[in-house]
Structure formats: C-alpha cells, structure tokens
N, C-alpha and C. Protein backbone atom coordinates (compact mmCIF):
# COMPACT_ATOMS: atom_id res chain seq x y z
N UNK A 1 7.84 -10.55 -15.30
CA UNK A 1 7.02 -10.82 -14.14
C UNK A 1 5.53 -10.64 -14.48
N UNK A 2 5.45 -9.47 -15.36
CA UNK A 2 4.33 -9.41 -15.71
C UNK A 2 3.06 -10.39 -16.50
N UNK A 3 4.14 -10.87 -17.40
CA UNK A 3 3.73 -12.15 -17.87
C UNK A 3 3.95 -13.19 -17.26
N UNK A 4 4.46 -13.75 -16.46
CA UNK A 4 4.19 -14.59 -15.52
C UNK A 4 2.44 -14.53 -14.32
N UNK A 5 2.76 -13.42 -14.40
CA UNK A 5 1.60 -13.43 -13.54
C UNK A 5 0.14 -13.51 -14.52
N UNK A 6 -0.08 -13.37 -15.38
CA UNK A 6 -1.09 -13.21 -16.49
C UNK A 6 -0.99 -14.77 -16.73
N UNK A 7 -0.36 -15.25 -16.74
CA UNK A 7 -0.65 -16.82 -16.90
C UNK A 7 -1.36 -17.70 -15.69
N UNK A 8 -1.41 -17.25 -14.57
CA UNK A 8 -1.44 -17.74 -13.15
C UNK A 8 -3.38 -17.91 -13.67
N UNK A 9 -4.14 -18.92 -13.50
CA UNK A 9 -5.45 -19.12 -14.08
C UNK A 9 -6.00 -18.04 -12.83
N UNK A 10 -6.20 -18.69 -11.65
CA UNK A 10 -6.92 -18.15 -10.43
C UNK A 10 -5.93 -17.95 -9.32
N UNK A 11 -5.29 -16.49 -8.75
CA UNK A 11 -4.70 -16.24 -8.03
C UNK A 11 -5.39 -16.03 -6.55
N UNK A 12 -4.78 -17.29 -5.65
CA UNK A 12 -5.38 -17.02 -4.70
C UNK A 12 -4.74 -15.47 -4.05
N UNK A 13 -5.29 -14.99 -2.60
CA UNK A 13 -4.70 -14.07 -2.02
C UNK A 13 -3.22 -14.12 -1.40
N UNK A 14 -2.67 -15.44 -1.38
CA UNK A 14 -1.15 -15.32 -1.33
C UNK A 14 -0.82 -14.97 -2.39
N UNK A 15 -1.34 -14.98 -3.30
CA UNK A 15 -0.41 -14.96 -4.91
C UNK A 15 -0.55 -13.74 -4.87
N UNK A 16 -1.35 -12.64 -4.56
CA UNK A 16 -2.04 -10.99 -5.13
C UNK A 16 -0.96 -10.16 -3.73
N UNK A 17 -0.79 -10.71 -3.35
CA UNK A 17 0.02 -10.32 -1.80
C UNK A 17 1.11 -10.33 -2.45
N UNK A 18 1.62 -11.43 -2.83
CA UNK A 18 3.68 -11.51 -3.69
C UNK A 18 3.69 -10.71 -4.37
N UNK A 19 2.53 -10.55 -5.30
CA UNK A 19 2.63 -9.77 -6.68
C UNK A 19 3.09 -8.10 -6.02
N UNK A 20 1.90 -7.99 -5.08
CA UNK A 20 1.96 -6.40 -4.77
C UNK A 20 3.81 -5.96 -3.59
N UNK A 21 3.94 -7.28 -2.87
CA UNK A 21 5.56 -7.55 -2.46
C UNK A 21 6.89 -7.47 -3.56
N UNK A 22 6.23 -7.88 -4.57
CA UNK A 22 7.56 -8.03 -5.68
C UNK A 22 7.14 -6.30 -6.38
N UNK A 23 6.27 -5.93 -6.40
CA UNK A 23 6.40 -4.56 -7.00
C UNK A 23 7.02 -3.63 -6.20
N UNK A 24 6.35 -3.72 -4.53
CA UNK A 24 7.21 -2.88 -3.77
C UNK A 24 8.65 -2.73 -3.73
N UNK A 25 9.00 -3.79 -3.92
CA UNK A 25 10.83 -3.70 -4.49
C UNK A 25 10.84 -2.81 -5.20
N UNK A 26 10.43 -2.85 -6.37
CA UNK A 26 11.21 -1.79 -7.23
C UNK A 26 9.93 -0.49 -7.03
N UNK A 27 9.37 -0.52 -6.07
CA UNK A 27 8.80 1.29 -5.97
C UNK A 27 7.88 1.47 -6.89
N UNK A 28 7.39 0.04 -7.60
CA UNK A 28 6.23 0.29 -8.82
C UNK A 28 4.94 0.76 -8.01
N UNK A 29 4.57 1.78 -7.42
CA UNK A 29 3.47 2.23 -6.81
C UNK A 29 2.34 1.79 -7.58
N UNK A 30 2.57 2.20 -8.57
CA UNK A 30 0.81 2.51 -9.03
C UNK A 30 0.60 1.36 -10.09
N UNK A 31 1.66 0.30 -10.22
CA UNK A 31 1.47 -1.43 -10.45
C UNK A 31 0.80 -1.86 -9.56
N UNK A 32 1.20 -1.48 -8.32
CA UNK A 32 0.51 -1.98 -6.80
C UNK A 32 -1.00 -1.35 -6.52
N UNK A 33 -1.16 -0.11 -7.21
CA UNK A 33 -2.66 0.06 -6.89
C UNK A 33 -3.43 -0.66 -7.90
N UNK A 34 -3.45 -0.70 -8.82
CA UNK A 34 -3.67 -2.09 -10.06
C UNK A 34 -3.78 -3.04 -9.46
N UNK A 35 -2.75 -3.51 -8.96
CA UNK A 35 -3.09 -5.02 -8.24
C UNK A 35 -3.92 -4.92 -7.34
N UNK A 36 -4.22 -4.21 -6.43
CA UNK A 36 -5.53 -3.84 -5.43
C UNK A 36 -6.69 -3.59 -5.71
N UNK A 37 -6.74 -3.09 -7.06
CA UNK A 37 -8.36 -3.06 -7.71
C UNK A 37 -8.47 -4.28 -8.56
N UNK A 38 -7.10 -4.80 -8.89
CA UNK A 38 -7.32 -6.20 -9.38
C UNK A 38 -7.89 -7.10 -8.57
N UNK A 39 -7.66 -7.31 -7.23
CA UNK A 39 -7.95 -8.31 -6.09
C UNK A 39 -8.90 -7.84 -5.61
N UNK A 40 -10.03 -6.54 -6.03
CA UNK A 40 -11.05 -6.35 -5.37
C UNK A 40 -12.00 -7.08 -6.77
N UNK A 41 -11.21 -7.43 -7.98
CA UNK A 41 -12.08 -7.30 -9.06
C UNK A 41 -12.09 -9.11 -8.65
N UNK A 42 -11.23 -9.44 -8.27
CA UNK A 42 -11.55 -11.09 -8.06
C UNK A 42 -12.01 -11.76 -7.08
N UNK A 43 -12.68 -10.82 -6.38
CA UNK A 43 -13.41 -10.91 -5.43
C UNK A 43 -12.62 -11.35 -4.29
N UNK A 44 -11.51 -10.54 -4.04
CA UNK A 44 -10.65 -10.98 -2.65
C UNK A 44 -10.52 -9.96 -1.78
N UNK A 45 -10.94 -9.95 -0.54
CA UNK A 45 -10.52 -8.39 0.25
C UNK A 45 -9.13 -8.12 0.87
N UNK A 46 -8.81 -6.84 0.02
CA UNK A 46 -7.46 -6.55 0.38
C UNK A 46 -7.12 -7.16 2.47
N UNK A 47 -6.25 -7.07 2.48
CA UNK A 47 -5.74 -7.46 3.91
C UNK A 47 -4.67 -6.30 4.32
N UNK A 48 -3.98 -6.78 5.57
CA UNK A 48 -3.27 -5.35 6.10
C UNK A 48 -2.02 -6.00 5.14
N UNK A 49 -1.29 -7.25 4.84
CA UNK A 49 -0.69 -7.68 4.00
C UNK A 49 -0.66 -7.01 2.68
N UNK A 50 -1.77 -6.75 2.17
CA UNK A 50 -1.92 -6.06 0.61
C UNK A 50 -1.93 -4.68 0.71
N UNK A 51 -2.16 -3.96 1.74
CA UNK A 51 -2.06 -2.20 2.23
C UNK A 51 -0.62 -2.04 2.79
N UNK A 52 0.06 -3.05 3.44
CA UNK A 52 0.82 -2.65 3.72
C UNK A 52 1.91 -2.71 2.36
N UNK A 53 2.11 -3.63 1.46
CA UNK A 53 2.84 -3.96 0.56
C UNK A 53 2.65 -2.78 -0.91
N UNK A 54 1.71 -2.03 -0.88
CA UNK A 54 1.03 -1.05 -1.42
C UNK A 54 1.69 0.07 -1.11
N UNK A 55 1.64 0.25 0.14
CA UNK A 55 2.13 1.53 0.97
C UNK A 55 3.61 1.28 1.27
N UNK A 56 4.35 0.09 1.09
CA UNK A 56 5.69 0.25 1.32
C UNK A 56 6.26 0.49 -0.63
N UNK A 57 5.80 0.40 -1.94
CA UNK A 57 6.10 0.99 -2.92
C UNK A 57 5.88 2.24 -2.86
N UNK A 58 4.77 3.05 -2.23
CA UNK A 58 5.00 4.38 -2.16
C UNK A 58 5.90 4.88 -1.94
N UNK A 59 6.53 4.38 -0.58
CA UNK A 59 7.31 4.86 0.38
C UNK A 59 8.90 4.56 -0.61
N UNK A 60 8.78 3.55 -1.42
CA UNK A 60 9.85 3.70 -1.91
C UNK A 60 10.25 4.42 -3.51
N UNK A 61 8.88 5.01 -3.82
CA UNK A 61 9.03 6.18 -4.50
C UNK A 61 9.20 7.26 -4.25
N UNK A 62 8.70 7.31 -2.36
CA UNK A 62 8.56 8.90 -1.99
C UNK A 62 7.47 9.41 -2.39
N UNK A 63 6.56 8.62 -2.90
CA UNK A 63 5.25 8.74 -2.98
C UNK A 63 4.02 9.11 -1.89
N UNK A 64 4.32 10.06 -1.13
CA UNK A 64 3.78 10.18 0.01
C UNK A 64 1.87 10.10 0.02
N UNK A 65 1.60 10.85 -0.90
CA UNK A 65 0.26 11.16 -0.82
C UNK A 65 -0.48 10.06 -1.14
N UNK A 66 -0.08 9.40 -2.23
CA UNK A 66 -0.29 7.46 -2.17
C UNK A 66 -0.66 6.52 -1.27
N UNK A 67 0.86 7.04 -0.27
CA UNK A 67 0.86 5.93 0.78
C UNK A 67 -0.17 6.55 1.97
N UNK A 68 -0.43 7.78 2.06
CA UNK A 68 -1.73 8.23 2.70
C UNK A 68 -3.42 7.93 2.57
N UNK A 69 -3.45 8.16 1.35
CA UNK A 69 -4.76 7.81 0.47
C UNK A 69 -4.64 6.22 0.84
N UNK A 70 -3.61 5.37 0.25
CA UNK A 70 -4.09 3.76 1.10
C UNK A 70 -4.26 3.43 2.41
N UNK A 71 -3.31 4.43 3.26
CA UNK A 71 -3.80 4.37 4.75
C UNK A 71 -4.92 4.74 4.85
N UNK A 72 -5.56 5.84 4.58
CA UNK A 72 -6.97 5.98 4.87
C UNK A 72 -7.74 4.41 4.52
N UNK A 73 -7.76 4.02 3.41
CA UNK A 73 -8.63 2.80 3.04
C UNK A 73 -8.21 2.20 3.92
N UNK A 74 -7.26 1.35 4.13
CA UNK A 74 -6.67 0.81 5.26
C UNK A 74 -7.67 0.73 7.04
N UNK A 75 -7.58 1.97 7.09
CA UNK A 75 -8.59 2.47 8.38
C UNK A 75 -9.78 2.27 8.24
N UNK A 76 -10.29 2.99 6.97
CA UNK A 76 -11.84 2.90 6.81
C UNK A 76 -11.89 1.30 6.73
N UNK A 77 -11.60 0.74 6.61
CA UNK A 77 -11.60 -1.02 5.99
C UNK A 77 -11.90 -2.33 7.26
N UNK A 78 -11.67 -1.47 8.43
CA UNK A 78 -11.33 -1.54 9.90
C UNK A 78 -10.50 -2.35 10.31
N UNK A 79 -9.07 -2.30 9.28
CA UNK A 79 -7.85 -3.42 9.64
C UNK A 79 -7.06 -2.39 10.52
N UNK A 80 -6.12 -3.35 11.03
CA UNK A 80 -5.12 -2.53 12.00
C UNK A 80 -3.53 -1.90 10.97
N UNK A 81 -3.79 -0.60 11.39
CA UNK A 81 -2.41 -0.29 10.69
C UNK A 81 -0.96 -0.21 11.23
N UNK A 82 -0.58 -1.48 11.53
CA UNK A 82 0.40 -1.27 12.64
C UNK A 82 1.74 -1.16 11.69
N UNK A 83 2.00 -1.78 10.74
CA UNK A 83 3.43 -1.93 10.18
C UNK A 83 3.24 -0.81 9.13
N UNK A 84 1.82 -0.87 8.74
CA UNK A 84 1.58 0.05 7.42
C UNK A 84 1.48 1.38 7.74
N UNK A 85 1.36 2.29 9.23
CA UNK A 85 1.64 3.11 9.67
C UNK A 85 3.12 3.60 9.33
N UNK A 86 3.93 2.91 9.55
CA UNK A 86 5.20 2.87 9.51
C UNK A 86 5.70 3.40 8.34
N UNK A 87 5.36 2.02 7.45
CA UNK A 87 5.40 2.68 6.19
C UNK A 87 5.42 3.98 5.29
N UNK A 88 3.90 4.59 6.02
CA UNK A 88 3.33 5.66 5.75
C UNK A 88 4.51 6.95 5.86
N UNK A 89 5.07 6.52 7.52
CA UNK A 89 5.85 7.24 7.85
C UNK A 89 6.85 7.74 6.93
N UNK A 90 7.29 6.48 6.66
CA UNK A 90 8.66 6.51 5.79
C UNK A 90 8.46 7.11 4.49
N UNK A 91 7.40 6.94 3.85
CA UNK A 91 6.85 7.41 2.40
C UNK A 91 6.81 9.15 2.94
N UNK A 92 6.26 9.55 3.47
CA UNK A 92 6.55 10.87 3.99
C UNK A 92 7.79 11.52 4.39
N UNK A 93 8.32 11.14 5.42
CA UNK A 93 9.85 11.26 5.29
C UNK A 93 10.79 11.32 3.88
N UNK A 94 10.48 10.43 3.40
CA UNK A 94 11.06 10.27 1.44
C UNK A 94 10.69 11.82 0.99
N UNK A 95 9.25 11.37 1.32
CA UNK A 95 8.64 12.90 0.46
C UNK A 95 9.48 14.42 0.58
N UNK A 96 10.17 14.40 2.13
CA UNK A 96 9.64 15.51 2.53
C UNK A 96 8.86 15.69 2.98
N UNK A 97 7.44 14.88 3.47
CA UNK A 97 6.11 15.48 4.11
C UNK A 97 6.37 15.54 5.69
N UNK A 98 6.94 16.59 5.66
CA UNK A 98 7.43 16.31 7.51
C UNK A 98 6.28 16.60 8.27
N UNK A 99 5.27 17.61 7.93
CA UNK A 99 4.17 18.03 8.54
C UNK A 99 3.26 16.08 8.95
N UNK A 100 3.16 15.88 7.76
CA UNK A 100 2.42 14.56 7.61
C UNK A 100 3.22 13.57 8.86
N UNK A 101 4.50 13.49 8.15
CA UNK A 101 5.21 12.24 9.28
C UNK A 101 4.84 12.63 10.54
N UNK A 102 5.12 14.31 11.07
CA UNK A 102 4.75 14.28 12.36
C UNK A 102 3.62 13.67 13.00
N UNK A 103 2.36 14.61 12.30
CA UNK A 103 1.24 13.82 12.67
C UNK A 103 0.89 12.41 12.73
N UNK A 104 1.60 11.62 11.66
CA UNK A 104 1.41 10.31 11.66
C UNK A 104 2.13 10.07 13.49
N UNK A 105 3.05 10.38 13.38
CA UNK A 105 3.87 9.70 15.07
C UNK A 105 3.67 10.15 16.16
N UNK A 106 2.84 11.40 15.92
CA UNK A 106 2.72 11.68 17.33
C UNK A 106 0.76 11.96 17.37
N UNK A 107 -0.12 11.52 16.41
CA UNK A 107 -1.30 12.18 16.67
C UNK A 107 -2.20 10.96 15.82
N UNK A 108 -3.72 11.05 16.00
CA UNK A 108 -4.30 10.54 15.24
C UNK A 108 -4.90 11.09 14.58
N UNK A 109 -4.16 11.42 12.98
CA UNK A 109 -4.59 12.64 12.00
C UNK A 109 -5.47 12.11 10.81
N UNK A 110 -6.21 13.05 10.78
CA UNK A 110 -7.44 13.24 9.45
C UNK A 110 -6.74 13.10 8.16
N UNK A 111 -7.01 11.93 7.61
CA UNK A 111 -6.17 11.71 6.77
C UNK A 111 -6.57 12.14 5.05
N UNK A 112 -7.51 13.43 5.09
CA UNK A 112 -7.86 13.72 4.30
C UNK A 112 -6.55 15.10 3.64
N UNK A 113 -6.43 14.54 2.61
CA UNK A 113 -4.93 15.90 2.11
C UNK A 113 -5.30 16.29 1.14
C-alpha cells in the first residue's frame, strides 16, 4: 500500500483521506499522523474526514492520548467534532481512560493531558 501510494504524482484530498481510512483499519496510528503532516506538507487542510480517520486508528490501538492530542487540533482548527468525538471516546474506553471517556460524554473538557 505503501508503495502504491508513493507512486500517486499529486494526491488530491480524497486520496490523503483513503490513505489515512485504509490505515485506520489496521490501527496504524502514527502512519496516520504522517499522513496528516504529509497533507499539511501539500498544502491541503486536514478536514473533520482526516481527524476523524486519524482518531479512529488510535482508537483502534487503544491509543488514547493520540486520539486526544488530534481532538484538540481538531477543535483548535474550528471543525466540528461530531463523529470524531466518538471516536475519541472509544480510543479511551480501549485505553482504559475512563476518567477521559467520562469527561468526553458528559462535559466540555480541557483537553490538555
């Protein structure tokens, strides 16, 4: 996949979106943050599409603090975090971060950890 994608000349933002979708499958987190500084390096602005697809490989590492740190960008960025909240959730839950999940569902928490 990897080499597939290295051949692609100019990836528009559907293409940087699949890429960071096909990593979330297999929980490649930090392939997916690569691809997000990749798509800032090609001058494309991440979308709630590319945060959320980011934050659902966390979640499927159990990568909690990951999928936090992108929610914050996420927020600061002033997109809506509606599915990628979720996410967040679930990456916490994985974790163990029950303190975190709570706050995520019931509060609007400082997402500094």
């Amino acid at each position: 996949a990897v080499r597939l994608w290295q051949r692609i000349p100019a990836p528009d933002l559907i293409a940087w979106n699949a890429a960071i979708a096909a990593c979330a499958e297999g929980g490649a987190w930090l392939l997916t943050r690569s691809l997000l500084r990749g798509l800032r390096g090609a001058r494309w602005l991440a979308n709630r599409i590319s945060y959320t697809g980011a934050i659902n490989a966390c979640a499927n590492a159990a990568f909690w603090p990951g999928a936090l740190g992108l929610l914050e960008e996420l927020l600061q960025s002033g997109l809506r975090a509606d599915t990628a909240l979720n996410s967040a959730i679930v990456a916490c839950e994985r974790g163990r971060a029950w303190k975190w999940a709570l706050e995520l569902v019931f509060g609007s928490p400082s997402l500094d950890c």
